[in-house]
Protein backbone atom coordinates (compact mmCIF):
# COMPACT_ATOMS: atom_id res chain seq x y z
CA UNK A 1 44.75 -331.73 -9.80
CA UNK A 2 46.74 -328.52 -10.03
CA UNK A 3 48.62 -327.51 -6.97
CA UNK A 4 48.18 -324.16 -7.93
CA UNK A 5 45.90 -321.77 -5.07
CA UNK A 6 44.84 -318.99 -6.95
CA UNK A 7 44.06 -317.69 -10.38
CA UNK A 8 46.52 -316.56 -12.83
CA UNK A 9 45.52 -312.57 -14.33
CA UNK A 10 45.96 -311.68 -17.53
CA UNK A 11 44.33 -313.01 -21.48
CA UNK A 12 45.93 -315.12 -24.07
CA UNK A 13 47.87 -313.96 -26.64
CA UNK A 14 44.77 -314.47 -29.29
CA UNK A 15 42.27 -312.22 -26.85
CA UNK A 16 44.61 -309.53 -27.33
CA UNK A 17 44.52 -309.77 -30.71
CA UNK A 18 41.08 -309.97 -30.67
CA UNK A 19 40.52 -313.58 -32.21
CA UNK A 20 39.89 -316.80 -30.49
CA UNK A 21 42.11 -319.65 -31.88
CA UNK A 22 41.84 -323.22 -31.00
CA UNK A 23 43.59 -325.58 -32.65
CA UNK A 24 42.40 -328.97 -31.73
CA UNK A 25 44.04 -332.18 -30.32
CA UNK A 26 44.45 -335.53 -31.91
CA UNK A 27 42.46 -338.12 -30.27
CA UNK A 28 45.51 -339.19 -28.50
CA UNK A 29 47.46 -336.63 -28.07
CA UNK A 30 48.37 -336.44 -23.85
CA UNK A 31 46.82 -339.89 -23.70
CA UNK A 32 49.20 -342.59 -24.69
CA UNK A 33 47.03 -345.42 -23.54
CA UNK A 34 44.06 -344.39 -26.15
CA UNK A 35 43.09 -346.96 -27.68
CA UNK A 36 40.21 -348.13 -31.32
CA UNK A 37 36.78 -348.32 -29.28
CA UNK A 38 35.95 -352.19 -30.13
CA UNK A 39 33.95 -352.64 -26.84
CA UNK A 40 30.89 -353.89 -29.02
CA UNK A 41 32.03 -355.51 -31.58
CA UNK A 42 31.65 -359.35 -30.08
CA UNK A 43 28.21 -360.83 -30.57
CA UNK A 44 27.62 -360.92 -26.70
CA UNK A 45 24.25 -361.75 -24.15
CA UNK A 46 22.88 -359.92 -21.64
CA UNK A 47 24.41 -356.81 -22.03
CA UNK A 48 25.14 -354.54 -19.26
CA UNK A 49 24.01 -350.81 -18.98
CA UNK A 50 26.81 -348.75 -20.30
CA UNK A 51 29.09 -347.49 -18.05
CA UNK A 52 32.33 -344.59 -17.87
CA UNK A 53 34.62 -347.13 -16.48
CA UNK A 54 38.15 -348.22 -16.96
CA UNK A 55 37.39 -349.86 -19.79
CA UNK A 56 35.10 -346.77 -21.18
CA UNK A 57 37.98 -344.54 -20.38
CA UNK A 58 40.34 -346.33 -22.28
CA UNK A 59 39.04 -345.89 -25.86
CA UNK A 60 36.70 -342.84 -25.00
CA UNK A 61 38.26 -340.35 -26.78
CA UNK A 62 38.53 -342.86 -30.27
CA UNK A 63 34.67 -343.40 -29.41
CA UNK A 64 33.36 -339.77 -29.07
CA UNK A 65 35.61 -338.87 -32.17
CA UNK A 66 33.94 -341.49 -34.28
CA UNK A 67 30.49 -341.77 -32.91
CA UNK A 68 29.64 -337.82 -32.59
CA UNK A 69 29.20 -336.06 -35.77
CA UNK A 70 31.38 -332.41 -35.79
CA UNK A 71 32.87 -333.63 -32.61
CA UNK A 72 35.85 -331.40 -33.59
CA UNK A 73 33.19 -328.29 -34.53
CA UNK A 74 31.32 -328.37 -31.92
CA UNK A 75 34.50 -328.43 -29.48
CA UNK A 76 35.57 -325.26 -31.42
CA UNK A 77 32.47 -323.34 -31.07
CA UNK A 78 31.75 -323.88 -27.57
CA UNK A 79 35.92 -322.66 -26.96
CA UNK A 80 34.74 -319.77 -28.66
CA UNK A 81 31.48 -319.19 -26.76
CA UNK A 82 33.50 -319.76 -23.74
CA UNK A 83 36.37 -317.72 -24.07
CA UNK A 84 34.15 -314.42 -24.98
CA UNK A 85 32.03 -314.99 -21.64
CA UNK A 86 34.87 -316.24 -19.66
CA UNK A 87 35.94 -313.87 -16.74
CA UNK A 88 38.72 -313.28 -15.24
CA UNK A 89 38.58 -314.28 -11.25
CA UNK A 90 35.82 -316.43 -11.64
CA UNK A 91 35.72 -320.37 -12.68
CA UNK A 92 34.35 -321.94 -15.66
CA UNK A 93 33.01 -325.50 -15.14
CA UNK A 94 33.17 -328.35 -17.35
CA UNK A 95 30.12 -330.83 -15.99
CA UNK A 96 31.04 -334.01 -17.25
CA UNK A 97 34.48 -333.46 -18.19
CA UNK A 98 35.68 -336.68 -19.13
CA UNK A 99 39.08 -337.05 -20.18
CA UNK A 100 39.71 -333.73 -20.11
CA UNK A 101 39.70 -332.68 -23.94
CA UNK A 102 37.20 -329.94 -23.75
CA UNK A 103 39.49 -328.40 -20.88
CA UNK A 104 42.88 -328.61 -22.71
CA UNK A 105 41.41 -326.47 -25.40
CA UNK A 106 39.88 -323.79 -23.72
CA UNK A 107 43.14 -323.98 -21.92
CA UNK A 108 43.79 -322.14 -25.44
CA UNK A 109 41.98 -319.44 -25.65
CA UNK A 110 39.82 -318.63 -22.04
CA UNK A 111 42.26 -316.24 -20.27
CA UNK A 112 44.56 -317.68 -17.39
CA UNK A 113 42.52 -315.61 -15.07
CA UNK A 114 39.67 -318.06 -15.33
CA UNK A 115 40.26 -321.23 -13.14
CA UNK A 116 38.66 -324.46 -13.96
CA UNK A 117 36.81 -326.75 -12.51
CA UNK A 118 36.39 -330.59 -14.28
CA UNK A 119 33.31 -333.07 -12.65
CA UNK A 120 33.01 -336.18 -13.42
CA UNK A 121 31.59 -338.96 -12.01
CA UNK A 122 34.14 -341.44 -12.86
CA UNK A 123 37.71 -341.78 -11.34
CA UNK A 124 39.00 -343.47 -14.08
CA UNK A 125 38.03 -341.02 -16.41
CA UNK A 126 39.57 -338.37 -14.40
CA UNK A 127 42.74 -340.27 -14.13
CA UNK A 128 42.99 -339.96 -17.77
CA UNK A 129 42.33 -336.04 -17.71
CA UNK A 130 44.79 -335.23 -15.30
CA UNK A 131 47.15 -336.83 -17.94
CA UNK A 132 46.58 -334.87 -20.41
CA UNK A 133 45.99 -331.24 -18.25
CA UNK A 134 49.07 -332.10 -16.32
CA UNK A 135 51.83 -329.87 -18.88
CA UNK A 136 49.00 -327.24 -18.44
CA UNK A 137 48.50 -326.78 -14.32
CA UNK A 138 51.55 -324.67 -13.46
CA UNK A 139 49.99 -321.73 -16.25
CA UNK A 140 46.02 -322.13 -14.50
CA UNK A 141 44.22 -323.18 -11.28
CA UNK A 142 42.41 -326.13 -12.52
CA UNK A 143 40.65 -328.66 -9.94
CA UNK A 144 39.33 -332.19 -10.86
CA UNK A 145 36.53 -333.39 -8.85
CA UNK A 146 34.72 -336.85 -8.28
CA UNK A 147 31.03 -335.99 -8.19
CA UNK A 148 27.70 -337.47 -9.33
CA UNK A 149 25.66 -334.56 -10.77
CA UNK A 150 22.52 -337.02 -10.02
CA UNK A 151 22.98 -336.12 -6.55
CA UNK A 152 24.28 -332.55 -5.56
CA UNK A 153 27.45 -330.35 -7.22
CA UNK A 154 27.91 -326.98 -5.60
CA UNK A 155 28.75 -324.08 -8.46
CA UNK A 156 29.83 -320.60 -7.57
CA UNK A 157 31.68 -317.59 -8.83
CA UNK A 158 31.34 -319.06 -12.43
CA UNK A 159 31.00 -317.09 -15.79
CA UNK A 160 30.69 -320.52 -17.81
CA UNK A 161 29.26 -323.66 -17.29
CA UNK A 162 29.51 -326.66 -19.83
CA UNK A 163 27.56 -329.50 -20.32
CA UNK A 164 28.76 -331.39 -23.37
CA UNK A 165 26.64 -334.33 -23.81
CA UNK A 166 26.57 -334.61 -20.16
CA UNK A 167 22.48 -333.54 -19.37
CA UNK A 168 20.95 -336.64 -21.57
CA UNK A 169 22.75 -338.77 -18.37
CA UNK A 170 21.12 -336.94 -15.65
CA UNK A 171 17.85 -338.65 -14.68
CA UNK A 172 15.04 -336.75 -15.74
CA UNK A 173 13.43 -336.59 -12.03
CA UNK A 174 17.22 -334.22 -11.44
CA UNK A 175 17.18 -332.36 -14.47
CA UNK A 176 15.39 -329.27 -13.41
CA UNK A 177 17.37 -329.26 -10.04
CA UNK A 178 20.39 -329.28 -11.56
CA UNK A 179 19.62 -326.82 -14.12
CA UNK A 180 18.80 -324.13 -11.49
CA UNK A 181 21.54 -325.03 -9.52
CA UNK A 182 24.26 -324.06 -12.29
CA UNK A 183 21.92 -321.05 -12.75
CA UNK A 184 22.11 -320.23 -9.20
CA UNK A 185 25.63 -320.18 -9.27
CA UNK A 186 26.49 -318.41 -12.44
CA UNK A 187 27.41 -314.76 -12.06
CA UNK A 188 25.19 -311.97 -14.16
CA UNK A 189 25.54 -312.75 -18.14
CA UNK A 190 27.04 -315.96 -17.21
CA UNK A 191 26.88 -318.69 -19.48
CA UNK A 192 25.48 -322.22 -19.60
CA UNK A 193 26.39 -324.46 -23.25
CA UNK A 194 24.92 -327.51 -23.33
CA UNK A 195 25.31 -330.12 -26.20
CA UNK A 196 22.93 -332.76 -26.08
CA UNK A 197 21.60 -335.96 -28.41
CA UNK A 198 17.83 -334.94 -29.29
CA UNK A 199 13.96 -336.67 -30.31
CA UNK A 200 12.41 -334.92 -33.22
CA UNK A 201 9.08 -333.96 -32.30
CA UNK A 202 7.77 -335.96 -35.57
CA UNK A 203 8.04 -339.62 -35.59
CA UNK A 204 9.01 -340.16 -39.51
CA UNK A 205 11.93 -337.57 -38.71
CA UNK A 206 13.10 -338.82 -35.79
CA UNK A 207 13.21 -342.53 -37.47
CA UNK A 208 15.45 -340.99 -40.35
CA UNK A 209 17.25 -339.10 -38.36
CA UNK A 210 18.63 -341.79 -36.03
CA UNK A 211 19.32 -343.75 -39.43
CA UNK A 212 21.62 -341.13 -40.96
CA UNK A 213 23.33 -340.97 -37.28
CA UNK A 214 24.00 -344.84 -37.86
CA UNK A 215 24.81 -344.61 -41.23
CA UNK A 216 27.71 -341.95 -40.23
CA UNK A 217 28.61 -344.34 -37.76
CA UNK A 218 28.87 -347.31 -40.18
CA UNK A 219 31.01 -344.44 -42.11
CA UNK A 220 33.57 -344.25 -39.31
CA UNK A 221 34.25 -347.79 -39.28
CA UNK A 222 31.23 -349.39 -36.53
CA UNK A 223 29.49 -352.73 -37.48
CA UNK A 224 26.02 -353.35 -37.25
CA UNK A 225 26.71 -355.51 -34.15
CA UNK A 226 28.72 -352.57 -32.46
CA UNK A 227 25.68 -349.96 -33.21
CA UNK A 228 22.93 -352.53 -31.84
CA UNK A 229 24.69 -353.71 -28.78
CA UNK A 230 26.27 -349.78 -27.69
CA UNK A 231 22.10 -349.17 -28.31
CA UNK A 232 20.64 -351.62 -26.21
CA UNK A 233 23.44 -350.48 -23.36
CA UNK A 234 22.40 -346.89 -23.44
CA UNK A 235 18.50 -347.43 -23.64
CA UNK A 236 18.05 -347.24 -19.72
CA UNK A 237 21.07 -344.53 -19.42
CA UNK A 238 20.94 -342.02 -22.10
CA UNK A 239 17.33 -340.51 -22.18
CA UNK A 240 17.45 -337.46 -24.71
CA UNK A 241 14.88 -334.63 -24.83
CA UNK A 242 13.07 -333.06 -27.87
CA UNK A 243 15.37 -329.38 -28.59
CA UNK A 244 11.89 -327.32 -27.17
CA UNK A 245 11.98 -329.39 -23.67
CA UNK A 246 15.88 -328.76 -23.39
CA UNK A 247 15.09 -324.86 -24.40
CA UNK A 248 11.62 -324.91 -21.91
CA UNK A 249 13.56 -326.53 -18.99
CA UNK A 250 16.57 -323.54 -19.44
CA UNK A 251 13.38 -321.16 -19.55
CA UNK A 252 12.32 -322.10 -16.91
CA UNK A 253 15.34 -322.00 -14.51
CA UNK A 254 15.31 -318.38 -15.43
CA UNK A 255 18.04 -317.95 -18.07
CA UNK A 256 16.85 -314.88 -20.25
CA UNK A 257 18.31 -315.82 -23.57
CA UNK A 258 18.47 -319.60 -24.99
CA UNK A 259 19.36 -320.22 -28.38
CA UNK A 260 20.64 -322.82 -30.38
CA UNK A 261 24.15 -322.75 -31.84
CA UNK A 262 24.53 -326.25 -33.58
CA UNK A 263 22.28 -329.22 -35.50
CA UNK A 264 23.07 -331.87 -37.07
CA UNK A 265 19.52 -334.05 -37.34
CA UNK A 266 19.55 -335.67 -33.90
CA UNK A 267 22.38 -333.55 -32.05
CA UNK A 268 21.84 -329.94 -31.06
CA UNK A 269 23.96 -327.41 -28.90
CA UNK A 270 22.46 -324.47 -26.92
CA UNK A 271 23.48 -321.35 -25.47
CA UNK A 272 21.95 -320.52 -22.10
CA UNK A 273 22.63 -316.69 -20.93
CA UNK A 274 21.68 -315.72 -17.27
């Protein structure tokens, strides 16, 4: 956690110039310990519900790399978004932050004015952020905390708020809570992103859909034993919406403009505006 008290003034070199640029990390770059997600690939019984633990932590950024299709593109469009509603004096939030990736990047291009703000509900996966944000937290105010968005996470004095596949975790019975929460504490013409797995609406599509998903992640190197057990340990965790319930439930917090930004068959990114 930065020591730092208060926000830096001023933009980035790029914002000046009028272009955002964000050149994006290697897997393992500020993470020596990153390790080839194999946390699947053993035949085993009784599988647990998946978990962000230590041993999540470990090989997350390898998994998210390999098992999200345009990880890197959808990183770069949402540091865009971000750094064009980013304000100075006010906090962008990254809800679910992780390791920390999404956070060294906009450390890029959202001017040192903005601080940030990293939840996550898992220590060890904040352990490995504060690795990789630690050459960055004498430049910006930056705070890590520990916090389950499941039960209450205050947000204030924020211009952006990002959820990248963070909201498909959130029981459904919170969902709308915390949604009106973040809107609550957005300023005017804030900003909520939100990148989320999706259902088709159609049950052919949706069956194809979540085939070519597998077949890309066959394509990046998973067995059929890795893709069937990771399944089975997210069925009672990760509960996606169809794209119209994740645009109805932003409606209906209040935000004024929701649009979609990104699809690739069963992944979709949105752009919330309050």
């Amino acid at each position: 956690m930065s020591k730092n008290k208060g926000p830096v003034t001023g933009e980035t070199k790029s914002q000046r110039e009028g272009t955002t640029k964000v050149t994006l990390l290697r897997s393992d770059e500020g993470d020596k310990e990153t390790e080839r997600d194999r946390i699947f690939l053993e035949p085993e019984s009784g599988l647990l519900d998946f978990a962000f633990g230590a041993k999540t932590a470990s090989v997350f950024d390898d998994m998210v790399s390999r098992s999200v299709p345009f990880y890197g593109e959808f990183q770069r469009m949402t540091c865009e978004l971000a750094a064009d509603f980013a304000v100075p004096g006010t906090a962008l939030y990254d809800l679910g932050c992780a390791t920390g990736t999404t956070l060294r990047l906009l450390h890029e291009s959202v001017a040192p004015g903005v601080a940030f703000v990293g939840v996550d509900n898992s220590d060890e996966m904040l352990g490995k952020a504060r690795d990789k944000l630690r050459s960055i937290e004498h430049e910006r105010q930056i705070e890590l905390v520990l916090g389950d968005l499941n039960q209450r996470e205050v947000i204030k004095n924020s211009s952006v708020v990002i959820m990248l596949l963070t909201l498909q975790f959130i029981r459904p019975l919170y969902r709308e809570r915390v949604i009106k929460e973040i809107y609550d504490g957005l300023n005017e013409n804030g900003c909520l992103i939100v990148v989320e797995k999706i259902l088709s609406g159609h049950s052919l599509l949706n069956r194809l859909f979540i085939k070519y998903y597998y077949d890309m992640k066959r394509r990046n190197g998973y067995s059929d034993v890795e893709i069937s057990q990771k399944r089975e340990a997210l069925e009672n965790v990760l509960i996606p919406y169809r794209a119209q319930e994740n645009v109805e439930l932003l409606e209906a917090s209040g935000f004024r403009h929701v649009d979609q930004f990104f699809r690739w068959y069963n992944f979709c990114a949105f752009i919330a505006v309050k």
